[in-house]
Protein backbone atom coordinates (compact mmCIF):
# COMPACT_ATOMS: atom_id res chain seq x y z
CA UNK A 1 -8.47 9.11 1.98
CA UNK A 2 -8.65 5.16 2.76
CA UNK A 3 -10.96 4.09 5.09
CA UNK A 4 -11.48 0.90 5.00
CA UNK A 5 -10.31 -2.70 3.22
CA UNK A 6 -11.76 -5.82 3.40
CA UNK A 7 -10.94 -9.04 1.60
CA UNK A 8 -12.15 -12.95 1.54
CA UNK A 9 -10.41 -16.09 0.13
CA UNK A 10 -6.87 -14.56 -0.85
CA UNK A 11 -3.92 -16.66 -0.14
CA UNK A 12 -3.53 -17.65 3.60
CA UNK A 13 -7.03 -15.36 3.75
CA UNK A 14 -9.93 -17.88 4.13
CA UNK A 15 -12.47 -16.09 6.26
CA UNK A 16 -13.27 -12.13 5.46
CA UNK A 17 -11.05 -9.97 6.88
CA UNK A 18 -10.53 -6.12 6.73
CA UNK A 19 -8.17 -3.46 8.53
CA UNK A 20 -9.50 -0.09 9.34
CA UNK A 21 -8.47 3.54 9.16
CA UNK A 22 -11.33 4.77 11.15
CA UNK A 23 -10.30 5.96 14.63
CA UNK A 24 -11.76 4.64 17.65
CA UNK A 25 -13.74 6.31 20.38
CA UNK A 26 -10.69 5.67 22.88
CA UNK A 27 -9.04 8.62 24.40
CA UNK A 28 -5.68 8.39 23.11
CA UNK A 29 -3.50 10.81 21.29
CA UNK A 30 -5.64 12.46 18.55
CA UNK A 31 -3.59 15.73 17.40
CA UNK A 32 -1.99 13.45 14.17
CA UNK A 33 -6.27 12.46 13.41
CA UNK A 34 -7.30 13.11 9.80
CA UNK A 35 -10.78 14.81 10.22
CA UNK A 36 -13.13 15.42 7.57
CA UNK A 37 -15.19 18.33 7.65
CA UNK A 38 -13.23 19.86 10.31
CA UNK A 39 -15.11 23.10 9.91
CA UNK A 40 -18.11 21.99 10.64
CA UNK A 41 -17.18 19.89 13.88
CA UNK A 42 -19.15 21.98 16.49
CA UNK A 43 -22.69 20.94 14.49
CA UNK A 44 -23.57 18.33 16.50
CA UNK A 45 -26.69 17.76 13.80
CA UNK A 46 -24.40 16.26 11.35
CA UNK A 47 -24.06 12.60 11.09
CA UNK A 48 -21.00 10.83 12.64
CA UNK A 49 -20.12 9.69 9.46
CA UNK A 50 -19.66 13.63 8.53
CA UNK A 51 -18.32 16.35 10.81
CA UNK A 52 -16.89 13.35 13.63
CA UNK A 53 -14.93 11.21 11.14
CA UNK A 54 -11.78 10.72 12.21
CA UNK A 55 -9.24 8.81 10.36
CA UNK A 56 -5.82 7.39 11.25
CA UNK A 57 -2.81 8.64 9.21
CA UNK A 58 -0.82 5.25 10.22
CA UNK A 59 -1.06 1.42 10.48
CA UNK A 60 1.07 -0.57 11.62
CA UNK A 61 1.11 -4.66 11.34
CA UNK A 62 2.59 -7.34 13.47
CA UNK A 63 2.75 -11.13 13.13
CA UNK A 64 4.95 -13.94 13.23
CA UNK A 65 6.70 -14.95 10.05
CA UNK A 66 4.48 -16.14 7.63
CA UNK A 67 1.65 -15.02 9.56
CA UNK A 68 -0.14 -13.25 6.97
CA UNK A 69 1.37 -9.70 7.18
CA UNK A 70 2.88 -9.73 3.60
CA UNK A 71 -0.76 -11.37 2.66
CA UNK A 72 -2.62 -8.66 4.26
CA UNK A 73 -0.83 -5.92 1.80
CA UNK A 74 -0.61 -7.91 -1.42
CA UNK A 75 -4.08 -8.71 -1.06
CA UNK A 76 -4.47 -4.45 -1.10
CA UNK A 77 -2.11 -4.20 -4.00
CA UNK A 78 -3.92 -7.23 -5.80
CA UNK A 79 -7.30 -4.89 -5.36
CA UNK A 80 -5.75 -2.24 -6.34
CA UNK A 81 -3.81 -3.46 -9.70
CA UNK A 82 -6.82 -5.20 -10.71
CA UNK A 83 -8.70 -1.56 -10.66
CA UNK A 84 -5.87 0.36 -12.65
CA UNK A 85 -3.99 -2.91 -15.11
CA UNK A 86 -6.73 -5.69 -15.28
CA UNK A 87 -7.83 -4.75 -18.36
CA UNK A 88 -3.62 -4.72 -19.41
CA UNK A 89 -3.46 -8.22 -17.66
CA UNK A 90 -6.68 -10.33 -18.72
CA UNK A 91 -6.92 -8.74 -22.53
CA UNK A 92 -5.48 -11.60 -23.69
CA UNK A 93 -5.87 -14.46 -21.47
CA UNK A 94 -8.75 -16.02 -20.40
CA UNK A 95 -10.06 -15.84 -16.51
CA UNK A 96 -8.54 -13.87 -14.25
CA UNK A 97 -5.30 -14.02 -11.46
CA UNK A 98 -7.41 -15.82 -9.07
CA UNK A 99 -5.19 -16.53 -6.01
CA UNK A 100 -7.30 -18.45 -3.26
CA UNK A 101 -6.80 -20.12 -0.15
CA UNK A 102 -5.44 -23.48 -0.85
CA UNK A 103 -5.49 -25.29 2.37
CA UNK A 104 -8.94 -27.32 2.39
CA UNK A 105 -10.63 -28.79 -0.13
CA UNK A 106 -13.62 -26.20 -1.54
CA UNK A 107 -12.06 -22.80 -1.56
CA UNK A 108 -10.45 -23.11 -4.70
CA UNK A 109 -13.74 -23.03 -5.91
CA UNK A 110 -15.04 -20.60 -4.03
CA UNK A 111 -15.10 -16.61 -5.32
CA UNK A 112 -12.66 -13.87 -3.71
CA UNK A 113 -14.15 -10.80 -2.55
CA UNK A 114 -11.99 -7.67 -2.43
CA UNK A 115 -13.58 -4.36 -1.34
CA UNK A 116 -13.00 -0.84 0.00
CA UNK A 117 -13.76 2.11 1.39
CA UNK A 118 -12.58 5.93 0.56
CA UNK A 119 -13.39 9.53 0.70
CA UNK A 120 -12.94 11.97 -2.40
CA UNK A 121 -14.11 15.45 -2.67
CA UNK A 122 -17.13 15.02 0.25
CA UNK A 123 -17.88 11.75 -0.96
CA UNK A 124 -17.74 9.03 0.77
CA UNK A 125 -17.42 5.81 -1.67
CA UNK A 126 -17.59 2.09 -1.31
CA UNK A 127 -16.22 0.11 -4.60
CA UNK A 128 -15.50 -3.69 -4.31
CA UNK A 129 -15.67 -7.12 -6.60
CA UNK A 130 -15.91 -10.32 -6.39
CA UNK A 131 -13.73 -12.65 -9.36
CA UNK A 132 -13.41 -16.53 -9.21
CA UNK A 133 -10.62 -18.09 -11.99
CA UNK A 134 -12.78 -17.51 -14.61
CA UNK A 135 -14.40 -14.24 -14.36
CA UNK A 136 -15.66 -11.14 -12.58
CA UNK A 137 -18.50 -12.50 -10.46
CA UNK A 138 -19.89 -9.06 -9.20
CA UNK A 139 -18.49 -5.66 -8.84
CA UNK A 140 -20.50 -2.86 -7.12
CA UNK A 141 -20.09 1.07 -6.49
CA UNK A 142 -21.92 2.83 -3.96
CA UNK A 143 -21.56 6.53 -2.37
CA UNK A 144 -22.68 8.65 0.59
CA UNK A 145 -22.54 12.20 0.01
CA UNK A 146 -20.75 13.53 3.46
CA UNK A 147 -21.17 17.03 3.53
CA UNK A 148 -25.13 16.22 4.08
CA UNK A 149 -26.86 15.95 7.43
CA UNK A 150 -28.69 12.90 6.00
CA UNK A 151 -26.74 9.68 5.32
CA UNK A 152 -28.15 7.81 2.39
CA UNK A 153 -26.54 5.28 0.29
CA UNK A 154 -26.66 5.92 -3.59
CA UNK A 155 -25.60 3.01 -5.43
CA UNK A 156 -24.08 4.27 -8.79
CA UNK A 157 -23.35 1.02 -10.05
CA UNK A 158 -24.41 -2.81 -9.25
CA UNK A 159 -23.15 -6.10 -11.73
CA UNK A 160 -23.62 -9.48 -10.78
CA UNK A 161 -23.79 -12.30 -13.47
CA UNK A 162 -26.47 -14.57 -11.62
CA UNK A 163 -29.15 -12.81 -12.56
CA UNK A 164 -30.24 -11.72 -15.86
CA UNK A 165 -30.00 -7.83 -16.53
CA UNK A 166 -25.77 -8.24 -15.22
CA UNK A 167 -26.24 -4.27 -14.64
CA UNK A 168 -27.81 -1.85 -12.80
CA UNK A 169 -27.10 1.75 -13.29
CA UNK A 170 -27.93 4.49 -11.01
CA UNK A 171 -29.24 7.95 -11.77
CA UNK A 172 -26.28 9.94 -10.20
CA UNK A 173 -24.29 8.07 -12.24
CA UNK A 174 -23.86 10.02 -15.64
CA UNK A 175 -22.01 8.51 -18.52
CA UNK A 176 -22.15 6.24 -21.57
CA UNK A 177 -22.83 3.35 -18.90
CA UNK A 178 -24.74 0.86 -21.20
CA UNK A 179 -22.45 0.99 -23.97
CA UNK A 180 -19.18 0.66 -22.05
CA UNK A 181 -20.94 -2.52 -19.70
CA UNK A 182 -21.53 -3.85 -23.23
CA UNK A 183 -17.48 -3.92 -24.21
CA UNK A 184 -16.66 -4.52 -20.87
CA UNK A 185 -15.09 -8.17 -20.99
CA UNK A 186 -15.93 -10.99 -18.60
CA UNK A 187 -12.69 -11.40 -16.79
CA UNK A 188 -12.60 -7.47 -16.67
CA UNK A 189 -13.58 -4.69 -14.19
CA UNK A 190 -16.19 -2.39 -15.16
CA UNK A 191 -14.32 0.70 -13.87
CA UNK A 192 -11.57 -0.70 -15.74
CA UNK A 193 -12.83 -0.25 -19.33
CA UNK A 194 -14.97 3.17 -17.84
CA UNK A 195 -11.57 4.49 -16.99
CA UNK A 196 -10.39 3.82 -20.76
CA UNK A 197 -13.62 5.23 -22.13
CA UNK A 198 -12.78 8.73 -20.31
CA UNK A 199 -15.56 8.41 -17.68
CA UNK A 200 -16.80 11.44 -16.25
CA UNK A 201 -16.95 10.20 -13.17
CA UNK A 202 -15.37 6.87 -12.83
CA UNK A 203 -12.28 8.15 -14.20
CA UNK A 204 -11.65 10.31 -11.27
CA UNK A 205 -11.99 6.90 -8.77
CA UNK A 206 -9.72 5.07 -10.94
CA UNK A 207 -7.27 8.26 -10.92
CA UNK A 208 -7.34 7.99 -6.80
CA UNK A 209 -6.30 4.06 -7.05
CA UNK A 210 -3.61 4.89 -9.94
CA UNK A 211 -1.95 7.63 -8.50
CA UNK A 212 -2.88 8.14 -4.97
CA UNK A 213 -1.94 4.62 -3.78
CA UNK A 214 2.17 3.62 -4.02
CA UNK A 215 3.32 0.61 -2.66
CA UNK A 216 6.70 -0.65 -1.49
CA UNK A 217 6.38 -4.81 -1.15
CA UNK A 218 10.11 -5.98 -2.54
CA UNK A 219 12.80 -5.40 -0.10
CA UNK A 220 14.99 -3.62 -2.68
CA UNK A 221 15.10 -3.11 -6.46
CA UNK A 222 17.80 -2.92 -8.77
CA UNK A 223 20.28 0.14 -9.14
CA UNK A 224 18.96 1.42 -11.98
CA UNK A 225 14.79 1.12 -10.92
CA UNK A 226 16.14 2.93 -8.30
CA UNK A 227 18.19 5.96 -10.24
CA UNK A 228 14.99 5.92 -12.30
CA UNK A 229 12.89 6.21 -8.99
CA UNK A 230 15.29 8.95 -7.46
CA UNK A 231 15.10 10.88 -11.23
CA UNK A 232 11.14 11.05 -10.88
CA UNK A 233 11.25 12.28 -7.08
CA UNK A 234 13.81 14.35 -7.05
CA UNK A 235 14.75 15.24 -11.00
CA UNK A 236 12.64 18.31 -10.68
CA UNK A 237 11.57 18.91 -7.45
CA UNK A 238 14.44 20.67 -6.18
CA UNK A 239 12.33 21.81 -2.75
CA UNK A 240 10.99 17.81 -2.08
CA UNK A 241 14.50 16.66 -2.83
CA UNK A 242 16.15 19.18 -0.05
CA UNK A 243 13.46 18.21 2.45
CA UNK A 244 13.93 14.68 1.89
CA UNK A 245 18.07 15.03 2.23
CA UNK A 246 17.57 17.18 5.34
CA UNK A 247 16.35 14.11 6.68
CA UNK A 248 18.95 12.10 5.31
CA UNK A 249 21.30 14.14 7.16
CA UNK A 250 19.66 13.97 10.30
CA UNK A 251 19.57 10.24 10.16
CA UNK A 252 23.27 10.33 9.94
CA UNK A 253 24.35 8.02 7.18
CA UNK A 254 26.86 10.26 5.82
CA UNK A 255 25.00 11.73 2.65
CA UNK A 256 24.83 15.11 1.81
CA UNK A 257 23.33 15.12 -1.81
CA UNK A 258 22.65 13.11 -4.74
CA UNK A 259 24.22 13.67 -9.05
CA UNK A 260 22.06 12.73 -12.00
CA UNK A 261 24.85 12.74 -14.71
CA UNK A 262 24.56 11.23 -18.24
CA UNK A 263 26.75 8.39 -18.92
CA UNK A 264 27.19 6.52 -21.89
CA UNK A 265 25.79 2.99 -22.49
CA UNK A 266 27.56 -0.55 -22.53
CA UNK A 267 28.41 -1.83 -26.17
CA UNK A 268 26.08 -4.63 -25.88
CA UNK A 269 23.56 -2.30 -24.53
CA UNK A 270 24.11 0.10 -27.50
CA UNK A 271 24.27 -2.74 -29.96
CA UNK A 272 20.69 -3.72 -28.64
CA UNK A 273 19.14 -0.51 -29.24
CA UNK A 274 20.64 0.33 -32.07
CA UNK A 275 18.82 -3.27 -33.33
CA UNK A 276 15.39 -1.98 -31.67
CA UNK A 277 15.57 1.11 -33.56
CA UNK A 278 16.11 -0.31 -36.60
CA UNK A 279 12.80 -2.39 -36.04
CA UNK A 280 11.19 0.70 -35.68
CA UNK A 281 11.69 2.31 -38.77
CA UNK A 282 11.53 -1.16 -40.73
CA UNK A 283 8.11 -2.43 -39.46
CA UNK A 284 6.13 0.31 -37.95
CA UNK A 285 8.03 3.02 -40.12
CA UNK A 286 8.57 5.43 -37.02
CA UNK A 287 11.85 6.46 -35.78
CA UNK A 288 13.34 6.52 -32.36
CA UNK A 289 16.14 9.93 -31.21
CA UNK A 290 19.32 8.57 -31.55
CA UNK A 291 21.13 10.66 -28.90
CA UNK A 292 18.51 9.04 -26.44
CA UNK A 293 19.89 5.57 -26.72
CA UNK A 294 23.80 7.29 -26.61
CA UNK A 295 23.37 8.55 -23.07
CA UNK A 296 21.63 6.99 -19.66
CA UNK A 297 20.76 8.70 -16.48
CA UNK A 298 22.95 7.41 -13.82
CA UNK A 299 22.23 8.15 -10.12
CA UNK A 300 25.56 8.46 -7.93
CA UNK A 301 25.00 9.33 -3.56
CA UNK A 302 27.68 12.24 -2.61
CA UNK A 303 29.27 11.63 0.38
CA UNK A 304 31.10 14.09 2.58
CA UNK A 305 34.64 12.63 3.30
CA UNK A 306 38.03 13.82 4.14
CA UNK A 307 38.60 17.76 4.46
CA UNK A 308 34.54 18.20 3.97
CA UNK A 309 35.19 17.02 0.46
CA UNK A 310 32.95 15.68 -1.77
CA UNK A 311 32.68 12.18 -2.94
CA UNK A 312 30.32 10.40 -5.45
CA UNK A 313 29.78 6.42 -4.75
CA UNK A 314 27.83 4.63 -7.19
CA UNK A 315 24.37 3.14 -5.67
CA UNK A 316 25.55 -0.43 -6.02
CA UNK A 317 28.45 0.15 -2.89
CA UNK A 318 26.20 1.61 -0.99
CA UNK A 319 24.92 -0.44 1.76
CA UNK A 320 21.28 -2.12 1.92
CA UNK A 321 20.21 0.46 5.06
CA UNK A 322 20.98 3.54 2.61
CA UNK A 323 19.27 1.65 -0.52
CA UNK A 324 16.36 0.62 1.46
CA UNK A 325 16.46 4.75 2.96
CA UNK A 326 16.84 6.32 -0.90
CA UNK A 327 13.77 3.78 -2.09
CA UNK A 328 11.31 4.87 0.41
CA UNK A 329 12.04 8.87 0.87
CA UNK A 330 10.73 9.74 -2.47
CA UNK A 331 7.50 8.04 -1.94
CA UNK A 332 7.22 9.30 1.73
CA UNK A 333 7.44 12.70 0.86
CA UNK A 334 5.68 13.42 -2.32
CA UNK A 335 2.61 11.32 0.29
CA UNK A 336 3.11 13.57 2.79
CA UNK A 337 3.37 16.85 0.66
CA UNK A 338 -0.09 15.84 -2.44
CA UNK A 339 -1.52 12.87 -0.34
CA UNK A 340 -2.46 9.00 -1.10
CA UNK A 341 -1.60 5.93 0.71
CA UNK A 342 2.00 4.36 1.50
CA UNK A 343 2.14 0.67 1.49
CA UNK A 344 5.12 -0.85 3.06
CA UNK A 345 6.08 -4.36 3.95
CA UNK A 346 8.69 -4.60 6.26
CA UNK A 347 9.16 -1.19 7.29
CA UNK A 348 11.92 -2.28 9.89
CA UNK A 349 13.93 -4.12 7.22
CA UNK A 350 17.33 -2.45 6.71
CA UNK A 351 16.19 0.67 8.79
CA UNK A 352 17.78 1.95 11.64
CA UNK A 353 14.72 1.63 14.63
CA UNK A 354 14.96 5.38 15.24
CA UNK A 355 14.91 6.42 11.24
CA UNK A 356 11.73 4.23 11.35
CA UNK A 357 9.88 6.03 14.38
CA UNK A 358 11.04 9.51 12.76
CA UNK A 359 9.31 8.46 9.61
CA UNK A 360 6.20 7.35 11.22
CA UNK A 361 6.13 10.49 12.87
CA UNK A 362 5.81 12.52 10.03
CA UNK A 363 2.25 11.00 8.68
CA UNK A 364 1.35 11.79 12.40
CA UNK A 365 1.68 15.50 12.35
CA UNK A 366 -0.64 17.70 10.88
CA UNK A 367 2.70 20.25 10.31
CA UNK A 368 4.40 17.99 8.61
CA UNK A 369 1.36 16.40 6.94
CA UNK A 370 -0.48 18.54 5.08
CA UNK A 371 -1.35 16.13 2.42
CA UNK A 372 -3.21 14.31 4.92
CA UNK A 373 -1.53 10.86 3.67
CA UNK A 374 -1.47 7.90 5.00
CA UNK A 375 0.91 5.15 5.81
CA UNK A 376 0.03 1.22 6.41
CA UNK A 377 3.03 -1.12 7.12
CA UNK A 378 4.47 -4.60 8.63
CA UNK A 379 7.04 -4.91 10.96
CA UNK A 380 8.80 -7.16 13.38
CA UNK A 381 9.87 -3.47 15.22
CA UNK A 382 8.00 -4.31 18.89
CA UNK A 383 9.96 -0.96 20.33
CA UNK A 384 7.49 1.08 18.20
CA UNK A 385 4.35 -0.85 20.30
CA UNK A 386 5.54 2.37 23.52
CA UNK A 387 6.64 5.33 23.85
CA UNK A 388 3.01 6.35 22.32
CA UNK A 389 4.33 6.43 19.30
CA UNK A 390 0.85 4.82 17.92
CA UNK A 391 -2.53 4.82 19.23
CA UNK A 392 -4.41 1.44 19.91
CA UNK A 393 -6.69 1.28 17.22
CA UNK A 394 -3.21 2.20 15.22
CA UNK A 395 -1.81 -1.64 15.83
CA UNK A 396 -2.96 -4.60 14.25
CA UNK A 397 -2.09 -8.18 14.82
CA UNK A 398 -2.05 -11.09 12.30
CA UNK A 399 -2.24 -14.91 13.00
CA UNK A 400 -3.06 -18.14 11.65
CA UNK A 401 -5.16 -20.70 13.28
CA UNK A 402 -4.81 -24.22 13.32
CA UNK A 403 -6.01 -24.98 9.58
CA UNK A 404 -2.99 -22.18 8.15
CA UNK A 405 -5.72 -19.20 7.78
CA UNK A 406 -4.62 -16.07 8.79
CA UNK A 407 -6.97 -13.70 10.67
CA UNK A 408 -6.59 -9.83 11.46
CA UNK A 409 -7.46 -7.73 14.23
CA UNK A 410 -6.26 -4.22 16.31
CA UNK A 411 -5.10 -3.95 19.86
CA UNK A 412 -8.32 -1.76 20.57
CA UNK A 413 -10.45 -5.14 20.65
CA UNK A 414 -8.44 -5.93 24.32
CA UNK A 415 -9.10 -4.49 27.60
CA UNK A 416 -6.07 -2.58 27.63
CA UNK A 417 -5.33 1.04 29.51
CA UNK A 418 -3.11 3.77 27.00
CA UNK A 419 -0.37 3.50 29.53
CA UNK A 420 0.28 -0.33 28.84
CA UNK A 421 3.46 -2.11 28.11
CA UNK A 422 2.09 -2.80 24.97
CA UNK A 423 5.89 -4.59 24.07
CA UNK A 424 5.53 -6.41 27.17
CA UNK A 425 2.22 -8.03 26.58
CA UNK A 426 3.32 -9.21 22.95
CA UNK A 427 6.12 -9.91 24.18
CA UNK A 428 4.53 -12.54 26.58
CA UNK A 429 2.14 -13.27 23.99
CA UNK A 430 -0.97 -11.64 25.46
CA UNK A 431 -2.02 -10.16 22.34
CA UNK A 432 -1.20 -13.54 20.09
CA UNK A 433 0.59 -13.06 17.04
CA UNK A 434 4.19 -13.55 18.20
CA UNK A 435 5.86 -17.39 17.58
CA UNK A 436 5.79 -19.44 20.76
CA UNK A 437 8.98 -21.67 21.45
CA UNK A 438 7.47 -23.12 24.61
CA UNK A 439 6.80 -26.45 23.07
CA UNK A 440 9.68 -26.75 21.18
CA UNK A 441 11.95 -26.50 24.06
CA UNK A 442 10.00 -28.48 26.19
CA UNK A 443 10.68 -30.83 23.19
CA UNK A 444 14.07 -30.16 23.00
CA UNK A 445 14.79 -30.72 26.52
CA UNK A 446 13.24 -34.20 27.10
CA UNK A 447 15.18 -35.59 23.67
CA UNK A 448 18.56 -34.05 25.25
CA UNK A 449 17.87 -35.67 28.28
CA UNK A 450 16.56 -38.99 27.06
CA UNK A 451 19.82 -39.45 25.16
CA UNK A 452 21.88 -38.10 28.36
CA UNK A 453 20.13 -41.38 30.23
CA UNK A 454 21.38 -43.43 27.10
């Protein structure tokens, strides 16, 4: 379960910023709260980080264009990639895919800082790094064990190149921990290369950021990432796939099932593999199943038409609301049925306002939730800011000042009452965030008239 992210010099990120899942203390609606240690709730002895954590199941981000919404979640992903692929990405380059703030003149020398917090098994854990273009600067690991009364960090892991023993190992942390630092590259994450050594320990941290966290950032992907993305949701799973085409039906789009059928390939394509194979057994003397390459998995959307009869379309006529629909569903519900985080830029992209609400509304139940996942996501949607379809601390705002660096923060930090307009007052730009044309069509105005006078 995600608690916490926090991030410095990233893009249009300058100053430190960092979004939290960690509810408030306001009154609001708390029936969709995650709670940890529910059971032991009425011992007021426990710590508040135990028994009285409470953790949102939804985030939701607004901002103008270009704000720094899009920044916000790549910045995630970018932490997140660099935990499970760095050592994939840097084993053969030298430094590392430093991207930092560009606009002034010192923090392209500067370090980025990316760090988070999470909760596994009773565990409360808080991993983060810092990397300039060269190399891994620092990268640190500690825990707090929540199921005790007494809160006390244990740091299981501390490196930092300024000084001269680079690591510090702590005694809860078991493991071949010297000899894996030692092959641990530069312009690599420790975790990383504990991961590929089987790490007791570590391994099951990396498995959290490798599996637990999906994330949806390109508005659409081709037909066949998709019929390979449909195949892996809903190939097997015949009870996810008729939960997620119930909702399909309810959302009214005219789709009552989906057809994996074998088809074969295009000459060129077979011509291609035919050549691959043939490399295969000439250079590395291993040979690939023919009848694989004959035959490709293609994904075709039944529709009911005339006479309640069945039609297949092919994914590339359907329209971008029913693409953008099929992409998401099988993330959303495998989330919402094992648990992990949902990343999502531009949820209201392509999406009918209402489909978007219903889906929101699904991390927000406990019924429908039992995973206990969670979803974060931009949008330019304002009509989900009433109806109290979020809570306060549930909306975040992003901005840039003056100097093009973006900063981050939640409607909780105004004095506001739950029975706001919150629309309204972002709307009217109470809340900041939202593009204001006031000066260009004051502008506008006195050049139309000046030429009128002309």
């Amino acid at each position: 379960m995600l608690l916490r992210f926090g991030v410095r010099n990233h893009r249009s990120i300058r100053d430190y910023q960092e979004i939290s899942f960690i509810a408030s203390s306001l009154k609001d609606n708390q029936e969709g709260l995650l709670r940890i240690h529910e059971q032991d709730r009425e011992d007021e002895n426990l710590d508040s980080l135990g028994s009285k954590l409470n953790v949102l199941p939804v985030l939701a981000i607004y901002g103008s264009n270009a704000a720094g919404k899009s920044t916000m979640l790549k910045a995630f992903e970018f932490f997140v990639e660099a935990i499970v692929r760095f050592h994939y990405r840097t084993a053969k380059n030298k430094g590392t895919p430093f991207s930092p703030f560009l606009l002034n003149d010192y923090s392209r020398y500067e370090s980025s800082q990316y760090d988070a917090d999470f909760v596994l098994d009773d565990v409360r854990y808080h991993y983060g790094f810092s990397i300039n273009e060269e190399q891994v600067l620092s990268e640190w690991l500690f825990s707090f064990n929540l199921a005790s009364k007494r809160q006390t960090r244990s740091v299981l892991f501390h490196r930092d190149i300024s000084i001269d023993e680079n690591y510090y190992f702590g005694k809860n942390l078991k493991g071949d921990n010297k000899r894996i630092a030692k092959s641990t590259r530069a312009n690599n994450l420790f975790i990383c290369s504990a991961a590929q050594n089987a790490h007791p320990q570590l391994s099951e941290i990396y498995k959290y950021f490798s599996e637990g966290i999906s994330t949806r950032l390109e508005q659409m992907d081709s037909p066949e990432v998709l019929t390979r993305q449909l195949l892996a949701y809903f190939g097997e799973d015949q009870k996810r796939k008729a939960i997620a085409f119930d909702f399909l039906k309810a959302a009214e789009i005219g789709i009552s099932d989906i057809d994996f059928s074998k088809v074969p390939y295009e000459e060129k394509t077979k011509k291609l593999l035919v050549d691959v194979e043939s490399f295969f057994l000439k250079h590395l003397d291993s040979r690939i199943e023919t009848d694989v390459f004959q035959l490709k998995t293609e994904a075709k959307v039944l529709h009911i038409g005339e006479n309640s009869k069945e039609y297949s379309i092919e994914l590339k006529y359907e329209s971008s609301g029913t693409l953008a629909l099929l992409q998401i569903l099988g993330p959303v519900f495998t989330k919402l049925n094992l648990g992990g985080v949902l990343v999502v830029d531009e949820l209201n992209i392509c999406l009918h306002p209402l489909v978007s609400k219903e889906l929101i509304k699904l991390f927000s139940s406990p019924i429908t939730n039992p995973g206990k996942a969670q979803l974060i996501f931009s949008t330019h949607d304002t009509g989900m800011l009433s109806g109290g379809i979020l809570r306060r601390d549930q909306i975040w705002f992003v901005e840039k000042d003056k100097d093009g660096a973006s900063s981050i923060y939640p409607l909780s930090d105004f004095k506001t009452r739950a029975s706001d307009n919150f629309e309204k007052g972002y709307k009217e730009g109470r809340f900041g965030a939202a593009p204001d044309f006031n000066f260009f069509q004051q502008r506008f105005s006195k050049n139309i008239i000046g030429q009128e006078e002309e």
